[in-house]
Protein backbone atom coordinates (compact mmCIF):
# COMPACT_ATOMS: atom_id res chain seq x y z
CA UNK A 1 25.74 69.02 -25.26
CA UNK A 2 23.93 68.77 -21.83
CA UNK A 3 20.59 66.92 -22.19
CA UNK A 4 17.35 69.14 -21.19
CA UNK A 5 14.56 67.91 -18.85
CA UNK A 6 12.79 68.21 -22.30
CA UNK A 7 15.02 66.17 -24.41
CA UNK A 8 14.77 63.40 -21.45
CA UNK A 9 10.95 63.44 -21.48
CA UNK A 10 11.29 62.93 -25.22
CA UNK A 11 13.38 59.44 -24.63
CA UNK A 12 10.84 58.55 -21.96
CA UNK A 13 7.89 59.33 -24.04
CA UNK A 14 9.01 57.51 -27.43
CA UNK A 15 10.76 54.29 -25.32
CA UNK A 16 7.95 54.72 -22.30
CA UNK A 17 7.58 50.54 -23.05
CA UNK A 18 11.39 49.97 -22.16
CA UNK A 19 12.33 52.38 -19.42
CA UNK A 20 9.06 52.30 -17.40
CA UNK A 21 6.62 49.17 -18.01
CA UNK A 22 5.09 47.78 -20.90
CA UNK A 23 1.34 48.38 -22.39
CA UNK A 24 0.95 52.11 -21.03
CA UNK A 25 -0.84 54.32 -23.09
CA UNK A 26 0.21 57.83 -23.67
CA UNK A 27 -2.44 60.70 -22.47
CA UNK A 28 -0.65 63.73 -22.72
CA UNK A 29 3.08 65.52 -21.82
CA UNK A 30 3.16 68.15 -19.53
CA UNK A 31 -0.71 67.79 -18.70
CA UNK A 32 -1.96 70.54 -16.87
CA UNK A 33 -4.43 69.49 -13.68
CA UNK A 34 -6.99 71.79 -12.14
CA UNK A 35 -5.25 72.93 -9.45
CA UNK A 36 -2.52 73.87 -11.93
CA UNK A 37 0.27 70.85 -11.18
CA UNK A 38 2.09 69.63 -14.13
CA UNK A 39 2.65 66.42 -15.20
CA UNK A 40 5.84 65.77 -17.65
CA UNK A 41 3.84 62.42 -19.00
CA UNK A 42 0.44 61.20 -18.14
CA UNK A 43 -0.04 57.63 -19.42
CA UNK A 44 -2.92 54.94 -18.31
CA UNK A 45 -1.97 50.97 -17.55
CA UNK A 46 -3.00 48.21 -19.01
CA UNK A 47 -5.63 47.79 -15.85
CA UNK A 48 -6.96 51.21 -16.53
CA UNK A 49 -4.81 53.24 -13.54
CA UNK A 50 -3.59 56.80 -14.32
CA UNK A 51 0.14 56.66 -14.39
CA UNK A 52 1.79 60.37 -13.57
CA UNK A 53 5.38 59.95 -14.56
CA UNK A 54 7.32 63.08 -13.05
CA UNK A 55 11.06 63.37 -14.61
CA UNK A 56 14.16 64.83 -13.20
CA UNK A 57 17.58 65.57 -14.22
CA UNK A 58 19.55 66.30 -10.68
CA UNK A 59 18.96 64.45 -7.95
CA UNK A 60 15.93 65.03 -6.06
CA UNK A 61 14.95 67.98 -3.93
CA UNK A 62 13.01 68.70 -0.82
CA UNK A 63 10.66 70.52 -3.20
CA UNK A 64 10.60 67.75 -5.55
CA UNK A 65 9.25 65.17 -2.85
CA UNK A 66 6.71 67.84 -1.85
CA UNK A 67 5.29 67.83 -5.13
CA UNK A 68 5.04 64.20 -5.51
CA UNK A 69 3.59 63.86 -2.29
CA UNK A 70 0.96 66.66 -3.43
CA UNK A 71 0.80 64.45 -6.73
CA UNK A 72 -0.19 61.63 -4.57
CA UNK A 73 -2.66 63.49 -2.59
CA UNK A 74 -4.34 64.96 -5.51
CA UNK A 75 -5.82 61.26 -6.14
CA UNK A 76 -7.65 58.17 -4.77
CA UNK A 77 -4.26 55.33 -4.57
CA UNK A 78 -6.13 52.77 -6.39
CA UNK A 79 -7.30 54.73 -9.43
CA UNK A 80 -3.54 56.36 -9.69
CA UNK A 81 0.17 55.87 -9.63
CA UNK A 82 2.73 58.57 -9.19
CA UNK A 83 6.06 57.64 -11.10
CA UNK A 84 9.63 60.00 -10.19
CA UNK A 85 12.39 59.11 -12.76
CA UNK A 86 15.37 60.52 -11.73
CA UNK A 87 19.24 60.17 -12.28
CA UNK A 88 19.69 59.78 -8.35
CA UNK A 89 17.45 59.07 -5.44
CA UNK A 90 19.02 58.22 -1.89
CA UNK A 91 18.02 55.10 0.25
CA UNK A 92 15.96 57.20 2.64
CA UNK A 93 14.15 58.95 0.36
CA UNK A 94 13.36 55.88 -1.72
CA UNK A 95 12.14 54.05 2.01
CA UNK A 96 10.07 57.49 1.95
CA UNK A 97 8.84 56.41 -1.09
CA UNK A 98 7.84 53.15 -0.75
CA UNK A 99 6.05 54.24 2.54
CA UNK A 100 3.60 56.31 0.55
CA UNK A 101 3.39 53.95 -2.58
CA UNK A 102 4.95 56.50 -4.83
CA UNK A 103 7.01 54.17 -7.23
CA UNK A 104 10.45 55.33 -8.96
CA UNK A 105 13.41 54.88 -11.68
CA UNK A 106 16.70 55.36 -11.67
CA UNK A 107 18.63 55.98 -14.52
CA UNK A 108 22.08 56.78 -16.35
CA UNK A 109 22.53 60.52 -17.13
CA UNK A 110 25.32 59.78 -19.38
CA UNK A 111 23.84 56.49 -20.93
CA UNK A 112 20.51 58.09 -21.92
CA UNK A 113 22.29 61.50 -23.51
CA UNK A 114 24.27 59.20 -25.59
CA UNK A 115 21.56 57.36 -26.71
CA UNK A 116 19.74 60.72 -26.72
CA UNK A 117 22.21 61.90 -29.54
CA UNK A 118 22.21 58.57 -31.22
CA UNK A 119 18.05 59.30 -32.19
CA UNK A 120 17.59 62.61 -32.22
CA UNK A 121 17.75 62.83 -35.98
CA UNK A 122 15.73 60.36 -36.68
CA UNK A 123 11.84 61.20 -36.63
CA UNK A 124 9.69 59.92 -34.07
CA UNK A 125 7.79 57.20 -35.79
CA UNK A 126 10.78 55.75 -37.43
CA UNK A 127 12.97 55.81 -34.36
CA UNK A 128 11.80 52.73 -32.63
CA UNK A 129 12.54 50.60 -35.69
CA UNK A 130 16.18 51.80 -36.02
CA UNK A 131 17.12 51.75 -32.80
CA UNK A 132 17.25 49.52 -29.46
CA UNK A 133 17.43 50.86 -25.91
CA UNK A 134 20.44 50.37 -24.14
CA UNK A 135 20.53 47.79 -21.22
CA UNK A 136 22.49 50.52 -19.39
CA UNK A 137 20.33 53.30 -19.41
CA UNK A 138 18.23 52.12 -15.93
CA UNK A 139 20.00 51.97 -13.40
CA UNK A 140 17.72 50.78 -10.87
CA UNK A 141 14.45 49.70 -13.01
CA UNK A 142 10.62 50.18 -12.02
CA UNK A 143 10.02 46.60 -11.06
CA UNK A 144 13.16 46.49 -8.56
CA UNK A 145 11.45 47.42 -4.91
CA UNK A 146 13.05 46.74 -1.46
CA UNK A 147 9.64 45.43 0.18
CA UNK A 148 6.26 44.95 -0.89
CA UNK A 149 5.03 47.12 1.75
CA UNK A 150 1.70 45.02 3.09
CA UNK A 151 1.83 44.52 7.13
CA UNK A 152 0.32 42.33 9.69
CA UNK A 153 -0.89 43.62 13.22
CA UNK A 154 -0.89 41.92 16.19
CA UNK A 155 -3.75 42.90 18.58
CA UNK A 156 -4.75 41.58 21.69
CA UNK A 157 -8.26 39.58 21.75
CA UNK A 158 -11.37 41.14 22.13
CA UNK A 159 -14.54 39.77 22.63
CA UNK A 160 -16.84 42.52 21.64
CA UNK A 161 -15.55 42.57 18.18
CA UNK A 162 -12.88 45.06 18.69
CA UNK A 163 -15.41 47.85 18.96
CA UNK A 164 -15.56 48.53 22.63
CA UNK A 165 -13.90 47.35 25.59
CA UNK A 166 -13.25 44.04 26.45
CA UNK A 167 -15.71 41.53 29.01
CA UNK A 168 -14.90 41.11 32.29
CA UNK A 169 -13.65 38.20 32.16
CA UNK A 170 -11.56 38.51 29.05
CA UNK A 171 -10.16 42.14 30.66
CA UNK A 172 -9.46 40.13 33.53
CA UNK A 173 -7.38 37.50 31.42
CA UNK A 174 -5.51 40.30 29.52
CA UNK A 175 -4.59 41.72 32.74
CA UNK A 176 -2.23 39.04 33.99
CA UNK A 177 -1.08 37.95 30.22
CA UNK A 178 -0.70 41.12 28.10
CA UNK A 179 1.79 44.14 28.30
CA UNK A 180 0.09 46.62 27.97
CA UNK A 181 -3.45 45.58 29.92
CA UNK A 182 -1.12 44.80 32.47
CA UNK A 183 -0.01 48.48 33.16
CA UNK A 184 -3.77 50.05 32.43
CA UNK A 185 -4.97 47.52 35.13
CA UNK A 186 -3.39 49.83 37.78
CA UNK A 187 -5.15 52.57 36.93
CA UNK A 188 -8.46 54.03 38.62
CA UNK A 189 -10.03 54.19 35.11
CA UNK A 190 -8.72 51.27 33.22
CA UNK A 191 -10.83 49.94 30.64
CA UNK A 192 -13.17 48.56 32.86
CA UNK A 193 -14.43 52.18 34.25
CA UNK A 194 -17.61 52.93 32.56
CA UNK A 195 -16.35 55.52 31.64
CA UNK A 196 -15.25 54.10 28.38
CA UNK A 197 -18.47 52.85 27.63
CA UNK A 198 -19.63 56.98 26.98
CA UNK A 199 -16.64 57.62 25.55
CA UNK A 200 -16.14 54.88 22.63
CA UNK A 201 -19.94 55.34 22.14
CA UNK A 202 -19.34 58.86 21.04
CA UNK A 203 -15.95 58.20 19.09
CA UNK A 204 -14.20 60.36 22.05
CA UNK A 205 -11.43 57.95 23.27
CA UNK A 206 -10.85 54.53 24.18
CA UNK A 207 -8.21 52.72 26.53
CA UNK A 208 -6.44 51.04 23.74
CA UNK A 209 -6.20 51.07 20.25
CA UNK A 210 -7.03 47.39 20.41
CA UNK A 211 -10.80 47.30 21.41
CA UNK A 212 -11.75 49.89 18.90
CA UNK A 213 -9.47 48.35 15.67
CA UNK A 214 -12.77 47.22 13.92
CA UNK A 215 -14.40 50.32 14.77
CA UNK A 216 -11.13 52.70 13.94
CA UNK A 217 -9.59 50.67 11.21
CA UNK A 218 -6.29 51.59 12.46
CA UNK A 219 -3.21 50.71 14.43
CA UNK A 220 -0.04 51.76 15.87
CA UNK A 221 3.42 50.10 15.43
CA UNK A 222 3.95 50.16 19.16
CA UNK A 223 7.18 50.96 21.42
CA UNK A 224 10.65 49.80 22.43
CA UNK A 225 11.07 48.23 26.16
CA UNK A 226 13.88 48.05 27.77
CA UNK A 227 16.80 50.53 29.35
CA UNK A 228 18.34 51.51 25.96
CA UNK A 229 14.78 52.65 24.12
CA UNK A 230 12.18 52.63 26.81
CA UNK A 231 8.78 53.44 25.84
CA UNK A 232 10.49 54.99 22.42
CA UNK A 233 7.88 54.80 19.80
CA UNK A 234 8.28 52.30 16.63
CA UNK A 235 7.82 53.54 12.90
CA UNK A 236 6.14 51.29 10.03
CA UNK A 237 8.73 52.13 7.75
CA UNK A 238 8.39 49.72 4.75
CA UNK A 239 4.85 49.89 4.96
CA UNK A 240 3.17 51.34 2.08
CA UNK A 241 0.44 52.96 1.06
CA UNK A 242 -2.15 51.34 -1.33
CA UNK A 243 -1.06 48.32 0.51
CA UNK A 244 -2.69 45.37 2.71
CA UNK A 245 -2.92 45.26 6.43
CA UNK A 246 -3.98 41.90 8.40
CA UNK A 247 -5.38 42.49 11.98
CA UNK A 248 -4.38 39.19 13.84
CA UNK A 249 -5.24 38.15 16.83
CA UNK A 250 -6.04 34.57 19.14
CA UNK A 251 -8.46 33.87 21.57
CA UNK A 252 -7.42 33.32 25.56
CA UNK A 253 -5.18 30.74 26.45
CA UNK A 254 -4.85 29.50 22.43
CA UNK A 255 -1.87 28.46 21.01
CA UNK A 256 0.26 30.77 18.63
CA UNK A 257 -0.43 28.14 15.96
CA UNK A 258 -4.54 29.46 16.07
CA UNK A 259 -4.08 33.13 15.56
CA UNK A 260 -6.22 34.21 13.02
CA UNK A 261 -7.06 37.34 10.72
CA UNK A 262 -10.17 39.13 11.63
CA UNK A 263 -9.87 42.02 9.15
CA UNK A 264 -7.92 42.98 5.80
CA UNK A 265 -8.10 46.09 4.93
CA UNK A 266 -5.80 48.59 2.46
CA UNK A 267 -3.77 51.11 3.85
CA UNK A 268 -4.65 54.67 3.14
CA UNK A 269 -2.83 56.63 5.47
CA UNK A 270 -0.25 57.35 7.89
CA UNK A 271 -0.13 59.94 10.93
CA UNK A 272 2.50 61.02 12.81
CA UNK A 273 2.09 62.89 16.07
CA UNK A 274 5.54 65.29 16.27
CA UNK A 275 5.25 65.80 19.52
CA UNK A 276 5.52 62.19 20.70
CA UNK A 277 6.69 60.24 17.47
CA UNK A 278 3.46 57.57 17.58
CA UNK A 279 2.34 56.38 13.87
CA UNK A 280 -0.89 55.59 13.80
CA UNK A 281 -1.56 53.25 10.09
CA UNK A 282 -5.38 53.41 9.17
CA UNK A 283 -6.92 51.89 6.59
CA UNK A 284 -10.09 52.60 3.80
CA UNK A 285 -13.82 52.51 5.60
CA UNK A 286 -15.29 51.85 2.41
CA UNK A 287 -13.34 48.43 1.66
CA UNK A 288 -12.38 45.96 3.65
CA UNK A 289 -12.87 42.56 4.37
CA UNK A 290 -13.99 40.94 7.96
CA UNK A 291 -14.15 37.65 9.22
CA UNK A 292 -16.57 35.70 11.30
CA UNK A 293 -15.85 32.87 13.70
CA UNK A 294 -12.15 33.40 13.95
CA UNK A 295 -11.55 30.71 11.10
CA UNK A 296 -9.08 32.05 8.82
CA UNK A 297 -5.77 30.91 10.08
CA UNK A 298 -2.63 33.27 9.69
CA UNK A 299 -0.01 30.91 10.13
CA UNK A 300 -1.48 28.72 6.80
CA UNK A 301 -0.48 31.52 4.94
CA UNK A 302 2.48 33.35 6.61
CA UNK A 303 6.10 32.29 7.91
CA UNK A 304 9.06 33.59 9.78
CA UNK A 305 12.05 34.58 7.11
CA UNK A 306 14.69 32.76 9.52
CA UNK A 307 12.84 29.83 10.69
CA UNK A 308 10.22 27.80 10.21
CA UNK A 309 9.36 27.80 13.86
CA UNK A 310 6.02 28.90 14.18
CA UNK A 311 6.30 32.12 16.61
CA UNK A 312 5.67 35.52 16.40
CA UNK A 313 8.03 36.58 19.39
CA UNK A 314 8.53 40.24 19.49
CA UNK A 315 7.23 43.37 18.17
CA UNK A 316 3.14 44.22 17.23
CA UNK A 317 3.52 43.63 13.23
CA UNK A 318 5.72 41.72 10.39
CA UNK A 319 6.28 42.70 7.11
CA UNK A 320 4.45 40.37 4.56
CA UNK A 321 4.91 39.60 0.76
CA UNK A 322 2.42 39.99 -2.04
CA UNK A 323 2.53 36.36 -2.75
CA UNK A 324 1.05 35.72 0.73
CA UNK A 325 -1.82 38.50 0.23
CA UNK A 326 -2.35 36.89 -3.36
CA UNK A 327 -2.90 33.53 -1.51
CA UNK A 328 -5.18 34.62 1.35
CA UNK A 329 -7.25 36.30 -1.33
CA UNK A 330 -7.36 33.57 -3.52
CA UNK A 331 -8.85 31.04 -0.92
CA UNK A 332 -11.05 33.84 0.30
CA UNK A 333 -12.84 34.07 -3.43
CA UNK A 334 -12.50 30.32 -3.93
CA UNK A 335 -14.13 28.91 -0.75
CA UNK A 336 -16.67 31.67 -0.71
CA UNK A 337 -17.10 31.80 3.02
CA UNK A 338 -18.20 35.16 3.66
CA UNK A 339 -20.63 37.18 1.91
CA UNK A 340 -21.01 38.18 -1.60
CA UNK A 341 -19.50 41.80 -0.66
CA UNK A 342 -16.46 41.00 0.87
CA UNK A 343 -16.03 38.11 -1.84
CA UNK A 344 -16.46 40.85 -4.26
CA UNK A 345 -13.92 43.25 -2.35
CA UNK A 346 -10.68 40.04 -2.11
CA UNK A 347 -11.54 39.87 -6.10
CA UNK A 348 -10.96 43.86 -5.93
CA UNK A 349 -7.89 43.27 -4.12
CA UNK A 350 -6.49 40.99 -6.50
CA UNK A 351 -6.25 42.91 -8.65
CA UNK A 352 -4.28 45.51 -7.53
CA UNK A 353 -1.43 42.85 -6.55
């Protein structure tokens, strides 16, 4: 017989330990929300976190990614996950994925209806004793990811706290040493017209996306140089949301060795202009974590894949792993070095890791 969406939500429900992560407490199947989505299983983790499992027996549709975008919408990231199980999902759209922080399963179609008709005449509260779950059955399990999905920025030093535009003397620095302040120099209003002054002050505009990153929370990937890809915007890909971002930066004339984080903060989300391709990444006004004096080193924490050459090279961000995050978090709550509210938020962080 061909196995039913149904009949697979049964195996998933029963087995939910096995084929999607242990200690998850059923809530409900097909769990109706207020704005009338429907959840095949809603569970909650062993940390509290609403788990929406959504199950499929095809591969996935262009309708089926809207709704578990919608899913993901419908909640604060923290609070919920959004689970797809599925017999097939492509590369891209598991990249997609990952991007947003939806998590996902693959599994056997032919694996789980054999097992399917192995238990389905034995009743539900006996079943788990009889029987064990084949190996088989997941093909690509819930704890397999490609990336971690937390990022680290690389943004030019400012010296009035990367809420407005930079000294003289620091613009005039920038000028001669950065990309970018090089070719707004030219300009009649470069970020030295006072015009920017009005404009930042009323959350109208600002030269860069640099001088206001405290104030904005956000950042862009950047662009390509070059004949092959000039000026062509880049794409944070295997960033995800829910996520950490680390704004890095290094004061005039320092070494590469001395940049430091200013701000971590979690990603909450990503917008794409069309019309030009820029991403701009922003993260949560309500948490994050900032840090006085430029004293907490980047490079103590983070290194190149290839090399242990200390040099960041190309490009405005890198990828970074959890384990780093968990260590910069860990030092942050153990030497105690900022105040009791940001101590409280790297303890919040933690957690989610």
């Amino acid at each position: 017989m061909n196995l039913t969406e149904k009949q697979i939500e049964d195996v998933f429900e029963i087995f939910h330990s096995e084929l999607i992560e242990e200690n998850l407490k059923l809530i409900k199947r097909q769990h109706i929300f207020d704005n009338r989505l429907r959840a095949d299983l809603l569970f909650e983790d062993e940390k509290g976190i609403t788990v929406i499992v959504e199950l499929k027996k095809t591969p996935i549709s262009r309708e089926d990614i809207g709704q578990l975008l919608e899913y993901h919408g419908m909640f604060e990231t923290p609070k919920t996950r959004v689970i797809l199980a599925s017999p097939f999902i492509p590369e891209t759209i598991r990249k997609s994925f990952e991007h947003f922080g939806i998590e996902y399963i693959q599994f056997s179609l032919t694996d789980i209806q054999d097992f399917y008709n192995k238990i389905m005449d034995i009743p539900k509260e006996k079943v788990k004793n009889q029987v064990e779950v084949p190996k088989t059955i997941l093909t690509r399990p819930l704890n397999e990811k490609l990336i971690d999905g937390n990022i680290a920025f690389k943004i030019t030093y400012n010296d009035e706290e990367w809420q407005n535009v930079c000294s003289k003397d620091v613009a005039e620095y920038n000028f001669k040493h950065r990309t970018w302040c090089k070719i707004q120099s030219t300009r009649e209003e470069n970020c030295q017209n006072p015009i920017w002054n009005e404009l930042i002050s009323k959350n109208q505009g600002a030269p860069c996306y640099d001088c206001v990153s405290l104030k904005t929370l956000s950042f862009t990937p950047g662009h390509f140089h070059g004949e092959k890809h000039n000026n062509e915007p880049k794409r944070c890909l295997n960033a995800k949301k829910g996520k950490f971002a680390l704004f890095t930066s290094k004061e005039p004339g320092a070494t590469e060795m001395d940049r430091f984080v200013f701000l971590i903060g979690q990603i909450s989300d990503f917008d794409l202009d069309e019309e030009v391709g820029t991403e701009r990444i922003g993260c949560d006004f309500e948490k994050f974590i900032y840090f006085p004096n430029n004293y907490f080193k980047f490079w103590k924490y983070f290194r190149n894949l290839n090399t242990e050459r200390i040099a960041w090279n190309t490009g405005l961000f890198r990828y970074v792993d959890d384990k780093t995050i968990r260590l910069m978090l860990e030092d942050i709550i153990k030497e105690s070095k900022l105040d009791k509210e940001d101590v409280e938020t790297a303890k919040l962080y933690l957690e989610m890791i």
